[in-house]
PDB file of N, CA and C in Angstrom:
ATOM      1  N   UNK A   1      88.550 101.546  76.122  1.00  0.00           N
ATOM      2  CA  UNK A   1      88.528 101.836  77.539  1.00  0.00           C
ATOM      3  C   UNK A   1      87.122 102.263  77.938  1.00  0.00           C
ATOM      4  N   UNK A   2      86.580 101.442  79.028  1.00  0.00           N
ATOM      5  CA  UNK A   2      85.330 102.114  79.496  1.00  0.00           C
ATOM      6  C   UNK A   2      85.694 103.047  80.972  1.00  0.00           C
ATOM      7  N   UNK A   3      85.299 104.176  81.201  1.00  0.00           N
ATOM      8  CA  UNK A   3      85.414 104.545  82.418  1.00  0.00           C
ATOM      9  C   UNK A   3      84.153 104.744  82.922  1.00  0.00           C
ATOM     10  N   UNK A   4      84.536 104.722  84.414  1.00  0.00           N
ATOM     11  CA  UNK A   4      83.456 104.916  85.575  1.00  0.00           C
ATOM     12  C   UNK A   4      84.447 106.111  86.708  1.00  0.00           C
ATOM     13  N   UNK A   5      83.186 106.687  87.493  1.00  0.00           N
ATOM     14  CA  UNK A   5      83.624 107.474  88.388  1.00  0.00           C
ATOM     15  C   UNK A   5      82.681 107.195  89.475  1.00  0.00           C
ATOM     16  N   UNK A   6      83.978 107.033  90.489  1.00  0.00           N
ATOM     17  CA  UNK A   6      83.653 106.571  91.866  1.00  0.00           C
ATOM     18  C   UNK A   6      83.709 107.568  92.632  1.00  0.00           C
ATOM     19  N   UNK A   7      82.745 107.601  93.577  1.00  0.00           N
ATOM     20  CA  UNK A   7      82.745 108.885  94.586  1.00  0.00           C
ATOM     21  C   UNK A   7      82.724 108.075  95.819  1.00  0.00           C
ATOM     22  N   UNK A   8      83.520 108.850  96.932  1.00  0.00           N
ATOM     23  CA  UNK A   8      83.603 108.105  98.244  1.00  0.00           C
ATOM     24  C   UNK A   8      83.121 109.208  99.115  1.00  0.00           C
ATOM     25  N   UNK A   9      82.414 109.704  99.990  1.00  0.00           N
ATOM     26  CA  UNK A   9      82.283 110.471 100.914  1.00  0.00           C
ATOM     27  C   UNK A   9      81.978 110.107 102.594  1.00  0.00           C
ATOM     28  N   UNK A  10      82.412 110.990 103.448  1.00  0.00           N
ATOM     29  CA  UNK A  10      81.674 110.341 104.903  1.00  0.00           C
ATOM     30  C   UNK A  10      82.703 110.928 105.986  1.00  0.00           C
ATOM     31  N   UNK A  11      82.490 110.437 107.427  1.00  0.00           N
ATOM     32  CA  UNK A  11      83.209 110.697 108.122  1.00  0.00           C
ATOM     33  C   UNK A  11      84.771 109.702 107.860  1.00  0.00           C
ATOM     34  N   UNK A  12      85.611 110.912 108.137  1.00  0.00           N
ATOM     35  CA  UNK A  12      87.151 110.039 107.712  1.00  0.00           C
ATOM     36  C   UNK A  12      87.298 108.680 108.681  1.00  0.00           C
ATOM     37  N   UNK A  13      87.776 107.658 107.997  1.00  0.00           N
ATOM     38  CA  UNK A  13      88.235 106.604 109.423  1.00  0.00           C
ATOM     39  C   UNK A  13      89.225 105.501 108.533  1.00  0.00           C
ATOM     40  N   UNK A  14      90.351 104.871 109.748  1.00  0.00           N
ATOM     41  CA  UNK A  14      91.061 104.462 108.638  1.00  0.00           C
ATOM     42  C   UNK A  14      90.691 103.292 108.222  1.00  0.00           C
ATOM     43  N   UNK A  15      91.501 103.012 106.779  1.00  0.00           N
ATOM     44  CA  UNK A  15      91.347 101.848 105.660  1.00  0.00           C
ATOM     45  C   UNK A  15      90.669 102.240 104.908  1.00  0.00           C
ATOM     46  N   UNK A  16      89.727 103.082 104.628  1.00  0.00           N
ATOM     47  CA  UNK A  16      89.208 103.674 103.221  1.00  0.00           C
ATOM     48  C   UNK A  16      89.581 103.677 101.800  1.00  0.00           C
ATOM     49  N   UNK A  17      90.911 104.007 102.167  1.00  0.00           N
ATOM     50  CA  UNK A  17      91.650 103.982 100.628  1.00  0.00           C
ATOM     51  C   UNK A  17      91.824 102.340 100.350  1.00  0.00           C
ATOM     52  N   UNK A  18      92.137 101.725 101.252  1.00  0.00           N
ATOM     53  CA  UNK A  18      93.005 100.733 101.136  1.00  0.00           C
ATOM     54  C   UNK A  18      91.930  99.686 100.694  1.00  0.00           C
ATOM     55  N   UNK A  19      90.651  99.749 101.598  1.00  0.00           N
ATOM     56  CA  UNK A  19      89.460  98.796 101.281  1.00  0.00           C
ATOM     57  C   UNK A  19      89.077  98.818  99.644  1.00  0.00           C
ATOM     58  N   UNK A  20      88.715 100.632  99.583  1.00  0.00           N
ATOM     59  CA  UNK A  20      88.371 100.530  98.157  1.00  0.00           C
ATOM     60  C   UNK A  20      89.222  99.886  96.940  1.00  0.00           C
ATOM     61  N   UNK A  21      90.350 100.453  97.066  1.00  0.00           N
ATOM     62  CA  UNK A  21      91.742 100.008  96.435  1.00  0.00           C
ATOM     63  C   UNK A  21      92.145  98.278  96.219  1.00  0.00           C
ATOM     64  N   UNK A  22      91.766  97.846  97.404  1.00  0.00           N
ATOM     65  CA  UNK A  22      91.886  96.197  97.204  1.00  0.00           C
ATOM     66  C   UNK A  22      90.978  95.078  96.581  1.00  0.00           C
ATOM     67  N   UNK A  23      89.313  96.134  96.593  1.00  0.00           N
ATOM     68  CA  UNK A  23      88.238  95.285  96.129  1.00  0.00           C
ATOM     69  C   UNK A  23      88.730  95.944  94.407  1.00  0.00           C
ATOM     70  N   UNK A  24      88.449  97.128  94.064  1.00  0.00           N
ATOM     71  CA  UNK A  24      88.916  97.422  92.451  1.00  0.00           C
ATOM     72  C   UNK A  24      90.038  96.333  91.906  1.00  0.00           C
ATOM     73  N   UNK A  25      91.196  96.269  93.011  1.00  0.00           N
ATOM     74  CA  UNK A  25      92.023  95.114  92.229  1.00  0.00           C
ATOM     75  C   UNK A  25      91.751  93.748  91.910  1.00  0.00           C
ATOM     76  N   UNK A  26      91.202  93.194  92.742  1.00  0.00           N
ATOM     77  CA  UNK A  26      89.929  91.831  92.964  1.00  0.00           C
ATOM     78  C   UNK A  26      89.000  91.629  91.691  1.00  0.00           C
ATOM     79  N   UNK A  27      89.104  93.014  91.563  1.00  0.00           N
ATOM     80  CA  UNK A  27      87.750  92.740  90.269  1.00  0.00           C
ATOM     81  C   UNK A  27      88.192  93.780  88.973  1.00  0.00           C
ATOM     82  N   UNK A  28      89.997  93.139  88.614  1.00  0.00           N
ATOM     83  CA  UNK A  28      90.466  93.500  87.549  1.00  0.00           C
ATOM     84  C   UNK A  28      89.974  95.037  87.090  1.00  0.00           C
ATOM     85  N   UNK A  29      89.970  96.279  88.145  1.00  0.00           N
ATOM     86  CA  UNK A  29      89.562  97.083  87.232  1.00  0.00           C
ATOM     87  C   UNK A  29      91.231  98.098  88.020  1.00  0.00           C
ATOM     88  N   UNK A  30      91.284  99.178  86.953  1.00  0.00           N
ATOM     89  CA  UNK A  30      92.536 100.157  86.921  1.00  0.00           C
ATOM     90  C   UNK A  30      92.160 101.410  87.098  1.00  0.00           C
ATOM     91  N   UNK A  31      93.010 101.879  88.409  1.00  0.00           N
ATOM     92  CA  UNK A  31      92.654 103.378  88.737  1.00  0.00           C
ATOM     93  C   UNK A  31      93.059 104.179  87.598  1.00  0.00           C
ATOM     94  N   UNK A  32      92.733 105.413  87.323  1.00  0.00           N
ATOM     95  CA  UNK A  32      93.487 106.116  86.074  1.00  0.00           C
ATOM     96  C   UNK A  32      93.591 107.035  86.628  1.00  0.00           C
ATOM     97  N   UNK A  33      92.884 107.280  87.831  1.00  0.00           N
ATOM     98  CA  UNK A  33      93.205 108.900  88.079  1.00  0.00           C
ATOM     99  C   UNK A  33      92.527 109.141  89.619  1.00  0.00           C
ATOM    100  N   UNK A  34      92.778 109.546  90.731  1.00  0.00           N
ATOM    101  CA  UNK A  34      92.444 109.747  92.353  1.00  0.00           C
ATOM    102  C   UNK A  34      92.592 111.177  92.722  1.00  0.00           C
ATOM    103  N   UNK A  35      91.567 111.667  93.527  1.00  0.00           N
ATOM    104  CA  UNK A  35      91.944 112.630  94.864  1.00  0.00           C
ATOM    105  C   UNK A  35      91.476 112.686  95.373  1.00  0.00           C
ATOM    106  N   UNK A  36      92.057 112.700  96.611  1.00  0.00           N
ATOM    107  CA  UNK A  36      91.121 112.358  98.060  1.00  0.00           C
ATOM    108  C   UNK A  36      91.463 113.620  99.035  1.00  0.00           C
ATOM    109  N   UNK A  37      90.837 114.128  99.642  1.00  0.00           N
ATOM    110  CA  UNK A  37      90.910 115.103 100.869  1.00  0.00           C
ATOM    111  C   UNK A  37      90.183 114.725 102.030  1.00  0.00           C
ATOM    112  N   UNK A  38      90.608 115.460 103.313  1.00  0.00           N
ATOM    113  CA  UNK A  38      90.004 115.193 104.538  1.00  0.00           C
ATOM    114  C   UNK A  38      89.916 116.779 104.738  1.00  0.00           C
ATOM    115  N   UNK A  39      88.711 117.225 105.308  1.00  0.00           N
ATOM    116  CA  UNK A  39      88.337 118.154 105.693  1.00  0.00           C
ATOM    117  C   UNK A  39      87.566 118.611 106.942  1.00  0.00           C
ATOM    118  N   UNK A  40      88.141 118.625 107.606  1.00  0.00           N
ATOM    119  CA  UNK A  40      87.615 118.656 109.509  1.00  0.00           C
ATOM    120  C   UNK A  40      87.310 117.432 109.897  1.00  0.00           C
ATOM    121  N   UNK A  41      87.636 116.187 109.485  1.00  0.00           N
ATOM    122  CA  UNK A  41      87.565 115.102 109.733  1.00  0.00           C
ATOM    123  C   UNK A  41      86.667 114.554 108.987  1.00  0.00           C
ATOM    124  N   UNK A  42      86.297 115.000 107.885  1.00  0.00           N
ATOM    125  CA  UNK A  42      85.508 114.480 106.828  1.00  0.00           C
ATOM    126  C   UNK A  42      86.322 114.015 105.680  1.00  0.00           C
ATOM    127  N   UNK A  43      86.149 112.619 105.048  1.00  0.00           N
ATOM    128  CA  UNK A  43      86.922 112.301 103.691  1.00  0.00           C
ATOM    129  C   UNK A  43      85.934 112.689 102.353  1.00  0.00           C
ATOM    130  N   UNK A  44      86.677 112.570 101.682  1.00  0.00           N
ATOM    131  CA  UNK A  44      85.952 112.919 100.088  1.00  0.00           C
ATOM    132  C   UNK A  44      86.947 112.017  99.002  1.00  0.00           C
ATOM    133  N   UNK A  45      86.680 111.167  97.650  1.00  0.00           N
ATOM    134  CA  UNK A  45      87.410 111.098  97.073  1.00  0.00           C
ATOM    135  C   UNK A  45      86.833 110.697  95.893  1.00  0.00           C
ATOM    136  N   UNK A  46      87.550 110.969  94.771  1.00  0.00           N
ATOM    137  CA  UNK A  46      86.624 110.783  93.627  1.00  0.00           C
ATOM    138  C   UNK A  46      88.181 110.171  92.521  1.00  0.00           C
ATOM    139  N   UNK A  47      87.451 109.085  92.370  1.00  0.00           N
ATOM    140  CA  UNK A  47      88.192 107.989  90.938  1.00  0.00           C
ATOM    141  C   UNK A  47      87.826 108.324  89.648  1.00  0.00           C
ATOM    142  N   UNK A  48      88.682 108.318  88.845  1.00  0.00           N
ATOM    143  CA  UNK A  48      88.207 107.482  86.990  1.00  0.00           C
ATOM    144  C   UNK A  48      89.068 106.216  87.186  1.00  0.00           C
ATOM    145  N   UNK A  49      88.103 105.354  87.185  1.00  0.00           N
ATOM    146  CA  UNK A  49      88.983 103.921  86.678  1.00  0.00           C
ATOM    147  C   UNK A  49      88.374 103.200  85.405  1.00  0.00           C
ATOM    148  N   UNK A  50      88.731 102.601  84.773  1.00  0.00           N
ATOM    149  CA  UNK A  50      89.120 101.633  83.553  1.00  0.00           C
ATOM    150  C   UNK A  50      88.018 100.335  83.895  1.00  0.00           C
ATOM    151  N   UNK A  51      86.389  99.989  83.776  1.00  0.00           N
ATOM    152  CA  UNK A  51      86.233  99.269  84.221  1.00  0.00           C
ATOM    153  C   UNK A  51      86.286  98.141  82.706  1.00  0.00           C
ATOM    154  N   UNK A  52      86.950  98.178  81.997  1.00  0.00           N
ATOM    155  CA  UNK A  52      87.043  97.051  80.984  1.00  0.00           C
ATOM    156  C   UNK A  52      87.203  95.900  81.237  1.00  0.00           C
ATOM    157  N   UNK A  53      87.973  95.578  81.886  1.00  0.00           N
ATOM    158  CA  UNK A  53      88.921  94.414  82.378  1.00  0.00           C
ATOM    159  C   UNK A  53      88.450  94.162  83.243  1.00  0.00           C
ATOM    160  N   UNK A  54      87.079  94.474  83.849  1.00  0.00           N
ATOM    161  CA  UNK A  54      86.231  94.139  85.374  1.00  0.00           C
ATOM    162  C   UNK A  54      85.965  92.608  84.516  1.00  0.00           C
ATOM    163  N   UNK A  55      85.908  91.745  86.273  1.00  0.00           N
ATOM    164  CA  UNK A  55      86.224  90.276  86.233  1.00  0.00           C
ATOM    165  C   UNK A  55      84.043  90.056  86.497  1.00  0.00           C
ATOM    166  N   UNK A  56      83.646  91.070  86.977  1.00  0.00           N
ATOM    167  CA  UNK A  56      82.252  91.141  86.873  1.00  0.00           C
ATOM    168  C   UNK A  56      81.342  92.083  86.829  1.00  0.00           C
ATOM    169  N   UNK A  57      80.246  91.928  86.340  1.00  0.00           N
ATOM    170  CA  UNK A  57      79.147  92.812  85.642  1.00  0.00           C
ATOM    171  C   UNK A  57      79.784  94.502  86.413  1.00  0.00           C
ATOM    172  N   UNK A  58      78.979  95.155  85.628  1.00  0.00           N
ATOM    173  CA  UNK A  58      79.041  96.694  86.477  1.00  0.00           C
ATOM    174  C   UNK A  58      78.171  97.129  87.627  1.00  0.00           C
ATOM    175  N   UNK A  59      77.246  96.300  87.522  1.00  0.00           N
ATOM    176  CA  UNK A  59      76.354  96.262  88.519  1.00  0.00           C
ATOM    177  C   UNK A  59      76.919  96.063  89.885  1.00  0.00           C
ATOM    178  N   UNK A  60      77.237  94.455  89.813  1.00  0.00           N
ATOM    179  CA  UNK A  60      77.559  94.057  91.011  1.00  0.00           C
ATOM    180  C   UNK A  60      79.605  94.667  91.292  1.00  0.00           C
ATOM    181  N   UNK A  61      79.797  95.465  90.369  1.00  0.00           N
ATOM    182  CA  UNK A  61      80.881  96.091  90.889  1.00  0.00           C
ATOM    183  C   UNK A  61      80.442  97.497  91.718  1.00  0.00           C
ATOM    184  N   UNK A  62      79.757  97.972  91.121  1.00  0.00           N
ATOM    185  CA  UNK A  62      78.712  99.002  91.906  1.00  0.00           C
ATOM    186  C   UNK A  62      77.904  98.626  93.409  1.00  0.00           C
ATOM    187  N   UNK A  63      77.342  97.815  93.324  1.00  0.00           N
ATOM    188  CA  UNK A  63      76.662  96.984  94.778  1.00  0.00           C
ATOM    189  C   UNK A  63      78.028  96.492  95.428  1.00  0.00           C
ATOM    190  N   UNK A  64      79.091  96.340  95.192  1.00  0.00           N
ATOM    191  CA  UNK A  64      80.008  96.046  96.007  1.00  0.00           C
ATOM    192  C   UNK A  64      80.475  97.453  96.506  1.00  0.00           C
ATOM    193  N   UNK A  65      80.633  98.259  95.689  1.00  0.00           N
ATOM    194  CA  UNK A  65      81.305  99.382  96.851  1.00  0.00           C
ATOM    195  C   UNK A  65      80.773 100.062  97.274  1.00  0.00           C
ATOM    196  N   UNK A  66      79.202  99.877  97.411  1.00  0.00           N
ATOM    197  CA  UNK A  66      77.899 100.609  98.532  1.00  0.00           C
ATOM    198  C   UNK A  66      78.376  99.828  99.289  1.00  0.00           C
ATOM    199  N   UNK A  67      78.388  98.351  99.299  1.00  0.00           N
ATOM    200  CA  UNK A  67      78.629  97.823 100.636  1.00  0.00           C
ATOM    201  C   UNK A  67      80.023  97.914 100.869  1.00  0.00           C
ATOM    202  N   UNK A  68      81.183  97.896 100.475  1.00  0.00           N
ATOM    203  CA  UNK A  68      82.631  98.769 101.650  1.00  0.00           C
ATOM    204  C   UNK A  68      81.519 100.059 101.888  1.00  0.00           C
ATOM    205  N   UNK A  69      80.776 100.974 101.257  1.00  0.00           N
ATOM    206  CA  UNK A  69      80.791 102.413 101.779  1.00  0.00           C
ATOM    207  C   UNK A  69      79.918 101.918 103.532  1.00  0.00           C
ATOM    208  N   UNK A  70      78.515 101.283 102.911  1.00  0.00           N
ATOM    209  CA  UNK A  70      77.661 100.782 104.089  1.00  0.00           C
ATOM    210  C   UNK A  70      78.776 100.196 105.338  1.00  0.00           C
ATOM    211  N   UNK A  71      79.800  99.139 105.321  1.00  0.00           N
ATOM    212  CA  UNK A  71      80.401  98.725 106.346  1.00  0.00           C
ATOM    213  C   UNK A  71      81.713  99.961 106.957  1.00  0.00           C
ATOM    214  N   UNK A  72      81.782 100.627 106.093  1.00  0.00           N
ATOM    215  CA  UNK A  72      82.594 101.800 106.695  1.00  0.00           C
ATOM    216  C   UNK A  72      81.662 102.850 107.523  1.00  0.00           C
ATOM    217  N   UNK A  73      80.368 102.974 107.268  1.00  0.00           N
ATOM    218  CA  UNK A  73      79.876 103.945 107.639  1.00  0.00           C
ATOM    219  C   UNK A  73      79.919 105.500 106.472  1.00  0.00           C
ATOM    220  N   UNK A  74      79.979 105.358 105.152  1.00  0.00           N
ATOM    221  CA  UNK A  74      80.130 105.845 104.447  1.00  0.00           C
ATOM    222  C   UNK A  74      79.292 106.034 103.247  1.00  0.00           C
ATOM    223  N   UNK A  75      79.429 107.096 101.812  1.00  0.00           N
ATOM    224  CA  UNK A  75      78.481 106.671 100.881  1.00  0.00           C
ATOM    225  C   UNK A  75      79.877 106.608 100.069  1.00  0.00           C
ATOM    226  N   UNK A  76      79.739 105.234  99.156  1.00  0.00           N
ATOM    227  CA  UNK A  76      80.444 105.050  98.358  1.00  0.00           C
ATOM    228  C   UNK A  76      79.974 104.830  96.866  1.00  0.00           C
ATOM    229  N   UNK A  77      79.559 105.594  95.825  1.00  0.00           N
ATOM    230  CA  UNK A  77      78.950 105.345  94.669  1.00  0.00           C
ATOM    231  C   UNK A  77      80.038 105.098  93.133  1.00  0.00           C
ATOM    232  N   UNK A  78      79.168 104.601  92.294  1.00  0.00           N
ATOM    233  CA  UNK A  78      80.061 104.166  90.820  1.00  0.00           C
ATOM    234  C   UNK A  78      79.127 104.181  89.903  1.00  0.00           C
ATOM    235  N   UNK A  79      79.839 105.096  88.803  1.00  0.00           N
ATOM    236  CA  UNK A  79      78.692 105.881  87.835  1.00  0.00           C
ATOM    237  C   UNK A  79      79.227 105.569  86.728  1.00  0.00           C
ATOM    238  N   UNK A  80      78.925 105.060  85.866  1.00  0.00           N
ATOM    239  CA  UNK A  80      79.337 104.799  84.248  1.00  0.00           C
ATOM    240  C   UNK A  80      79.782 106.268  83.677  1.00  0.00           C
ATOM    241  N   UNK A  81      80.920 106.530  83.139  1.00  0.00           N
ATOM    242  CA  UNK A  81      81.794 108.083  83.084  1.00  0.00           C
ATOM    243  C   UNK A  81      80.467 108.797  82.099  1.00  0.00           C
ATOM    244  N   UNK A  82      79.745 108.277  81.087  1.00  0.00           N
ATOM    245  CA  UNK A  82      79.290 108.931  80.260  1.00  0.00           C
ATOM    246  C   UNK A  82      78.051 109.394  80.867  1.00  0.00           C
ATOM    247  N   UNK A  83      77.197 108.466  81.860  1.00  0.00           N
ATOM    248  CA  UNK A  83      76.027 109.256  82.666  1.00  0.00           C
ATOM    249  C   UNK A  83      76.306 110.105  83.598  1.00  0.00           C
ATOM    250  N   UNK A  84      77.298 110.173  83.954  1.00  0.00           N
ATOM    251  CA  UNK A  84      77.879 110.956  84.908  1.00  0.00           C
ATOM    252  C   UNK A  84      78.401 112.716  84.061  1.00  0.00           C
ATOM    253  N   UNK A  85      78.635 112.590  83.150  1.00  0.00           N
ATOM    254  CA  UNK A  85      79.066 113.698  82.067  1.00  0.00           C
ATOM    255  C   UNK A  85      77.218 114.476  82.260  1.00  0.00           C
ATOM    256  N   UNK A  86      76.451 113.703  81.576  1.00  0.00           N
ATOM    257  CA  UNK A  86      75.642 113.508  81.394  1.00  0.00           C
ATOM    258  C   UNK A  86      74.644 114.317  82.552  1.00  0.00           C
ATOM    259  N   UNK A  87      74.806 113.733  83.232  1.00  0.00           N
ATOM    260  CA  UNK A  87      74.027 114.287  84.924  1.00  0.00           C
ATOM    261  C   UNK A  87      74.521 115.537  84.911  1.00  0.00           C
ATOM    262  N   UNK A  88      76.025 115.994  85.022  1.00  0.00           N
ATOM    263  CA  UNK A  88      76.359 117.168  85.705  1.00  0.00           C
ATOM    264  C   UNK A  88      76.603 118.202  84.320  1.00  0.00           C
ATOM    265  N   UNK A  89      75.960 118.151  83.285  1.00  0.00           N
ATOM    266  CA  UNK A  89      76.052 119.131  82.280  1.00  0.00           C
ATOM    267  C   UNK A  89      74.931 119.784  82.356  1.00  0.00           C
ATOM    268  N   UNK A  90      74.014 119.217  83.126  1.00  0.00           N
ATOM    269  CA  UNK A  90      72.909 120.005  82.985  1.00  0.00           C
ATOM    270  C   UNK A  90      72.593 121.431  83.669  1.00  0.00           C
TER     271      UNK A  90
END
Protein backbone atom coordinates (compact mmCIF):
# COMPACT_ATOMS: atom_id res chain seq x y z
CA UNK A 1 0.00 0.00 0.00
CA UNK A 2 1.31 3.42 -0.86
CA UNK A 3 -0.39 6.31 0.92
CA UNK A 4 -0.79 9.96 0.21
CA UNK A 5 -2.48 12.76 2.15
CA UNK A 6 -4.71 15.13 0.63
CA UNK A 7 -5.53 18.41 2.10
CA UNK A 8 -8.51 20.47 0.86
CA UNK A 9 -8.97 23.96 2.29
CA UNK A 10 -10.97 27.32 1.26
CA UNK A 11 -14.13 28.99 1.34
CA UNK A 12 -17.01 26.21 1.72
CA UNK A 13 -19.16 25.88 -1.62
CA UNK A 14 -21.03 23.02 -2.85
CA UNK A 15 -19.60 19.82 -4.70
CA UNK A 16 -16.29 19.73 -3.00
CA UNK A 17 -16.57 16.44 -1.64
CA UNK A 18 -18.17 15.08 -4.51
CA UNK A 19 -15.62 16.66 -7.22
CA UNK A 20 -12.72 15.42 -5.22
CA UNK A 21 -14.33 12.01 -4.60
CA UNK A 22 -15.18 11.39 -8.34
CA UNK A 23 -11.72 12.40 -9.87
CA UNK A 24 -9.83 9.84 -6.97
CA UNK A 25 -12.29 7.20 -8.39
CA UNK A 26 -11.33 8.00 -12.15
CA UNK A 27 -7.89 7.47 -11.29
CA UNK A 28 -8.28 4.05 -9.40
CA UNK A 29 -7.13 5.39 -6.14
CA UNK A 30 -9.06 4.35 -2.45
CA UNK A 31 -10.05 6.61 0.30
CA UNK A 32 -8.86 4.91 3.61
CA UNK A 33 -9.69 7.43 5.82
CA UNK A 34 -11.68 11.37 5.63
CA UNK A 35 -12.64 14.43 7.78
CA UNK A 36 -13.99 17.25 6.71
CA UNK A 37 -15.37 20.33 8.74
CA UNK A 38 -16.93 23.67 7.91
CA UNK A 39 -16.13 26.39 10.12
CA UNK A 40 -17.89 29.86 9.70
CA UNK A 41 -18.24 29.01 6.26
CA UNK A 42 -14.87 27.80 5.74
CA UNK A 43 -14.19 23.95 4.59
CA UNK A 44 -11.16 21.94 5.64
CA UNK A 45 -10.56 18.27 4.83
CA UNK A 46 -7.84 16.00 5.00
CA UNK A 47 -7.60 12.22 3.22
CA UNK A 48 -5.20 9.06 3.50
CA UNK A 49 -5.86 7.32 0.35
CA UNK A 50 -4.20 4.18 -1.20
CA UNK A 51 -2.51 5.66 -4.26
CA UNK A 52 -1.30 2.07 -5.57
CA UNK A 53 -3.81 1.27 -7.91
CA UNK A 54 -3.58 5.02 -9.37
CA UNK A 55 -4.37 4.54 -13.22
CA UNK A 56 -1.60 7.57 -13.45
CA UNK A 57 1.71 8.92 -12.36
CA UNK A 58 1.54 10.76 -8.84
CA UNK A 59 2.36 13.74 -10.28
CA UNK A 60 -0.28 14.29 -12.57
CA UNK A 61 -2.67 12.89 -9.83
CA UNK A 62 -1.40 15.77 -7.76
CA UNK A 63 -1.71 18.54 -10.71
CA UNK A 64 -5.15 17.28 -11.05
CA UNK A 65 -6.46 18.16 -7.73
CA UNK A 66 -4.75 21.76 -7.68
CA UNK A 67 -6.81 22.12 -10.57
CA UNK A 68 -10.50 20.87 -8.92
CA UNK A 69 -8.89 23.10 -5.91
CA UNK A 70 -7.98 26.19 -8.64
CA UNK A 71 -11.67 25.72 -10.39
CA UNK A 72 -13.39 25.63 -7.01
CA UNK A 73 -11.69 28.55 -5.78
CA UNK A 74 -9.79 26.53 -3.30
CA UNK A 75 -6.23 25.01 -2.22
CA UNK A 76 -6.32 21.48 -2.82
CA UNK A 77 -2.85 19.61 -2.19
CA UNK A 78 -1.42 15.69 -2.31
CA UNK A 79 1.61 14.71 -0.43
CA UNK A 80 3.25 11.28 -0.62
CA UNK A 81 2.28 9.95 3.31
CA UNK A 82 6.04 9.49 4.07
CA UNK A 83 7.13 13.30 3.15
CA UNK A 84 4.41 14.44 4.78
CA UNK A 85 5.43 12.40 8.21
CA UNK A 86 8.51 13.81 7.35
CA UNK A 87 7.65 17.66 7.04
CA UNK A 88 5.54 17.76 10.19
CA UNK A 89 8.03 15.91 12.64
CA UNK A 90 10.12 18.51 12.60
Amino acid sequence: MKKAIITVVGKDTVGILAKTCAFLAENGINILDISQTVVQGYFSMMMIVDVEGAVRPFGDVADGLAKIGDDLGLQAKCQKAEIFEKMHRI
